[in-house]
Protein backbone atom coordinates (compact mmCIF):
# COMPACT_ATOMS: atom_id res chain seq x y z
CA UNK A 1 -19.27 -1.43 7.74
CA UNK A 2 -18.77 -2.85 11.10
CA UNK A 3 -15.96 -6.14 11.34
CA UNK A 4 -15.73 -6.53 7.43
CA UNK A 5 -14.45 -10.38 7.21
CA UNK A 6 -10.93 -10.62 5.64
CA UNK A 7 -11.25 -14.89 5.89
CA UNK A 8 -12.91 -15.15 3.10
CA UNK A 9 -10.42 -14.02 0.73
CA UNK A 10 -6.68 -15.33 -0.16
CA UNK A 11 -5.63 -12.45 -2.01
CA UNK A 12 -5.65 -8.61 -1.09
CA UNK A 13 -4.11 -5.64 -2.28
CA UNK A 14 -4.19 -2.51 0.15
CA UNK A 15 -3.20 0.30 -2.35
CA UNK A 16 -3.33 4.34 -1.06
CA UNK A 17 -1.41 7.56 -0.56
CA UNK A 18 1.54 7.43 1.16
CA UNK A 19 1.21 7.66 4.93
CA UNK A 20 -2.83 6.58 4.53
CA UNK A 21 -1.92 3.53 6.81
CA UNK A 22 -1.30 0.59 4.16
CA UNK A 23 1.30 -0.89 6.02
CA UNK A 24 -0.11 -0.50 9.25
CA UNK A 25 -3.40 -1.96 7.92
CA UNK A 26 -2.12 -4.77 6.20
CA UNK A 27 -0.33 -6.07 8.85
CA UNK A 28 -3.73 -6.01 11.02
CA UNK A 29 -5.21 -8.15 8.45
CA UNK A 30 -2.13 -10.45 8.18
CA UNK A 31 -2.50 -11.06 12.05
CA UNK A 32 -6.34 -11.54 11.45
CA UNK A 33 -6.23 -14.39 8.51
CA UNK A 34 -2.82 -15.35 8.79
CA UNK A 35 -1.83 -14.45 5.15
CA UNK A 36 1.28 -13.72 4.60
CA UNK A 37 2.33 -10.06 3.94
CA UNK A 38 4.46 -8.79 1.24
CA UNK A 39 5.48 -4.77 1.77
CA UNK A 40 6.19 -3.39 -1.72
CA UNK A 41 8.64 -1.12 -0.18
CA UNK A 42 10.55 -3.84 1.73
CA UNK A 43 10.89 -5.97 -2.09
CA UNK A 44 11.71 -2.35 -3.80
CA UNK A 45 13.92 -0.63 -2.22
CA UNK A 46 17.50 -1.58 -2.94
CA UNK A 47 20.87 0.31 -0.84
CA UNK A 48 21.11 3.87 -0.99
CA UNK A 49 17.37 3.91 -2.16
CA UNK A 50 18.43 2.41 -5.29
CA UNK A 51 15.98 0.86 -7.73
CA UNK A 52 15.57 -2.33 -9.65
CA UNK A 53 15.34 -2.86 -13.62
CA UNK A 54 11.60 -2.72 -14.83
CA UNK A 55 12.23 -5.98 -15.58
CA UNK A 56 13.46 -7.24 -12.21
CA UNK A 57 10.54 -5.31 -10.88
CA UNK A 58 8.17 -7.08 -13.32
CA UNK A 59 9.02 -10.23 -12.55
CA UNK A 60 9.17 -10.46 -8.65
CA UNK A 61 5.50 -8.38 -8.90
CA UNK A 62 4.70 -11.97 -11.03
CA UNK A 63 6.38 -14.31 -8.39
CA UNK A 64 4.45 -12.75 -5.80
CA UNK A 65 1.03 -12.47 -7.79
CA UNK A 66 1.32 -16.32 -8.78
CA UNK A 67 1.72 -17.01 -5.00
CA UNK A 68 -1.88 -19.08 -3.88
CA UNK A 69 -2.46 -16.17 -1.06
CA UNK A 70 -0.92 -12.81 0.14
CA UNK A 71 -1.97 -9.25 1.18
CA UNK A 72 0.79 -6.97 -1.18
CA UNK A 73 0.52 -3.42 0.35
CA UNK A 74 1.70 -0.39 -1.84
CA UNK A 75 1.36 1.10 -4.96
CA UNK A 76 4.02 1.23 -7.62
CA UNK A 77 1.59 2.36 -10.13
CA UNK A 78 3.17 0.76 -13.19
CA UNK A 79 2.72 -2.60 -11.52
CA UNK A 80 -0.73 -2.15 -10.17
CA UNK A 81 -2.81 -3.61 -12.96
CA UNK A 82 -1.63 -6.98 -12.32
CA UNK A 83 -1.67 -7.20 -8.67
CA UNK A 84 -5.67 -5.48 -9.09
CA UNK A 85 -6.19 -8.05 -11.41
CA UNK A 86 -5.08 -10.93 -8.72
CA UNK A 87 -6.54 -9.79 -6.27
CA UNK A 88 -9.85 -10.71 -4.57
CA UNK A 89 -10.07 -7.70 -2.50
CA UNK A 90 -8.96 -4.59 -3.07
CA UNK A 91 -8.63 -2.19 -0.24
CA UNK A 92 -8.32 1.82 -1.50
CA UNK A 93 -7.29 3.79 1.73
CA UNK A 94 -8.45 7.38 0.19
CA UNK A 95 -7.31 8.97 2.99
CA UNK A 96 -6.79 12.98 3.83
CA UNK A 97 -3.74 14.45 2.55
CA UNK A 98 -2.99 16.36 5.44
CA UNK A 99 -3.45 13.42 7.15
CA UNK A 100 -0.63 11.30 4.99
CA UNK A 101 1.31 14.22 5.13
CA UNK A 102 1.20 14.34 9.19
CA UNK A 103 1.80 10.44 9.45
CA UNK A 104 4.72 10.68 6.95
CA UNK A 105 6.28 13.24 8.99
CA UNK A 106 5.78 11.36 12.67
CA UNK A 107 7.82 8.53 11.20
CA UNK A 108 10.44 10.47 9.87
CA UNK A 109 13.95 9.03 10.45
CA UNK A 110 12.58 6.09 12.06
CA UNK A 111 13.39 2.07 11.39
CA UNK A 112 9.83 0.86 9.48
CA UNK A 113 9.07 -2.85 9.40
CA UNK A 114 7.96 -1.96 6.03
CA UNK A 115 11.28 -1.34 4.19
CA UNK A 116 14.83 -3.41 4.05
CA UNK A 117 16.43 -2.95 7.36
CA UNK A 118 19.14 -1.07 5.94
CA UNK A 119 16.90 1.71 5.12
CA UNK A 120 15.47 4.11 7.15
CA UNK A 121 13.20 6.90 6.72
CA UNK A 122 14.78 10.64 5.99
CA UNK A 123 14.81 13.39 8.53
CA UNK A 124 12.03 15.65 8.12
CA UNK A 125 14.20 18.43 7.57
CA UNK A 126 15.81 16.59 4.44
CA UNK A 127 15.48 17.30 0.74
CA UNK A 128 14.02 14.04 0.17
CA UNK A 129 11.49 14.41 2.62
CA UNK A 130 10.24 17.31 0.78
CA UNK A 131 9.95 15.69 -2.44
CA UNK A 132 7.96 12.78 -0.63
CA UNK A 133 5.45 15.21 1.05
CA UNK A 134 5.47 16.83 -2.56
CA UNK A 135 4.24 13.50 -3.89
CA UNK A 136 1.77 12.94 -1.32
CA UNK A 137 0.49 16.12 -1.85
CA UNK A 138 0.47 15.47 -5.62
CA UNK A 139 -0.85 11.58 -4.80
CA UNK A 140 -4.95 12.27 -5.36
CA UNK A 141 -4.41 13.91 -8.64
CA UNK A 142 -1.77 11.51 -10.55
CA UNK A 143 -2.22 7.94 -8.80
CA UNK A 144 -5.77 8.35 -7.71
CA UNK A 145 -6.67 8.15 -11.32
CA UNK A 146 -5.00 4.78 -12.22
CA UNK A 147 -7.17 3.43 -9.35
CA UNK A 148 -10.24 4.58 -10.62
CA UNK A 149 -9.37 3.07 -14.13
CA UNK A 150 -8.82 0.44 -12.95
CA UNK A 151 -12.06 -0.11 -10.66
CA UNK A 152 -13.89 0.31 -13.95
CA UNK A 153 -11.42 -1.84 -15.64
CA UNK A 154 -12.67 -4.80 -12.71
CA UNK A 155 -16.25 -4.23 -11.82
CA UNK A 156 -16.14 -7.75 -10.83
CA UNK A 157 -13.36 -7.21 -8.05
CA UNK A 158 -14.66 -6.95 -3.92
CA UNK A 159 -13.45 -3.35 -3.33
CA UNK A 160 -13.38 -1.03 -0.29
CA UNK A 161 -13.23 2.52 -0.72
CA UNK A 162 -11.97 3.52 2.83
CA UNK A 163 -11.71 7.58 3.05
CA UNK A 164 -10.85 7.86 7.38
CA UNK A 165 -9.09 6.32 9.90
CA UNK A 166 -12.58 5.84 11.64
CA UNK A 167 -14.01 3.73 8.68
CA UNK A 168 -10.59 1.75 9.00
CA UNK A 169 -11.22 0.57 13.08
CA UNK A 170 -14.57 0.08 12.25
CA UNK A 171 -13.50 -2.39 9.71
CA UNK A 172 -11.26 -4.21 11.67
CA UNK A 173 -13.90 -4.49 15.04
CA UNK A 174 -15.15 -7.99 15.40
C-alpha cells in the first residue's frame, strides 16, 4: 500500500492506542490535502486536566462532525460512533504496545501541539504517567473492541488497518 491518496476524501478519522502516532499522522495528512485538523485532546482537555460535561463533549464532537471536511484524530470512545459514522476514511493505527508505550514515554513532560498550550505532558516518573501507560497497556483489550464493532457496524466505510510504523511511511510515500 504504497502513497495511499488522502485527496480524495473530506473527512477522516485517525483513531488508535495512545502513542500509535495519531497526531503525528494526522498532521502529515493535513499538510498533504490541506484539511483542517482537529486534535481531540487539544478540544478535551480543560485546566488542571479537567473534563467537560458529556453534554458539552457531545455537542462540540457534533459541531465538528457537521463541519464539510476535517481529519479528527483521537479516540474518546463514547464519541466514536458518530465521528466513524462521518467519516469517509477511517484510519485504525493498531500499533505495538510496547511501541505506544515507548513513544508515550519519549514525550513525557514535553509541550505537544496536540493538547491546549497550558497543558503539558507528565513526567515519566509521575503517578499519572503510570496510569496512562496502564491504559495503553490495557488499550487492545477494552477500546480495540469498540473499533471492531464498529467496522462491522460500517462495512460501507474506506478503512485502513495500519499495524507498524513501516506500513504508515509507506502510506504516506508519493
Amino acid at each position: 500500500m504504497r502513497g495511499f491518496d488522502f485527496a480524495k476524501y473530506n473527512k477522516i478519522i485517525i483513531i488508535g492506542s495512545p502513542g500509535s502516532g495519531k497526531s503525528w499522522l494526522s498532521k502529515r495528512i493535513a499538510e498533504i490535502t490541506g484539511l483542517p485538523l482537529i486534535h481531540l485532546d487539544k478540544e478535551y482537555h480543560l485546566p488542571d486536566w479537567g473534563k467537560p460535561s458529556g453534554e458539552e463533549w457531545d455537542a462540540k464532537i457534533q459541531d465538528f462532525i457537521s463541519r464539510e471536511k476535517w481529519i479528527i484524530d483521537g479516540n474518546y470512545n463514547r464519541t466514536m460512533e458518530p465521528r466513524f459514522a462521518a467519516a469517509e476514511l477511517v484510519i485504525w493505527l493498531n500499533i505495538n504496545r510496547w511501541v505506544c508505550m515507548w513513544s508515550a514515554a519519549r514525550r513525557t513532560g514535553t509541550k505537544r501541539s496536540d493538547l491546549p498550550d497550558y497543558l503539558e505532558e507528565p513526567s515519566i516518573f509521575n503517578i499519572e504517567f503510570l496510569k496512562f501507560c496502564k491504559y495503553i497497556w490495557k488499550f487492545p483489550k477494552t477500546d480495540r473492541k469498540t473499533i471492531i464493532n464498529l467496522r462491522g457496524k460500517y462495512p460501507e466505510k474506506e478503512f485502513l488497518h495500519i499495524k507498524s510504523r513501516r506500513e504508515v511511511r509507506k502510506i504516506l510515500e508519493r
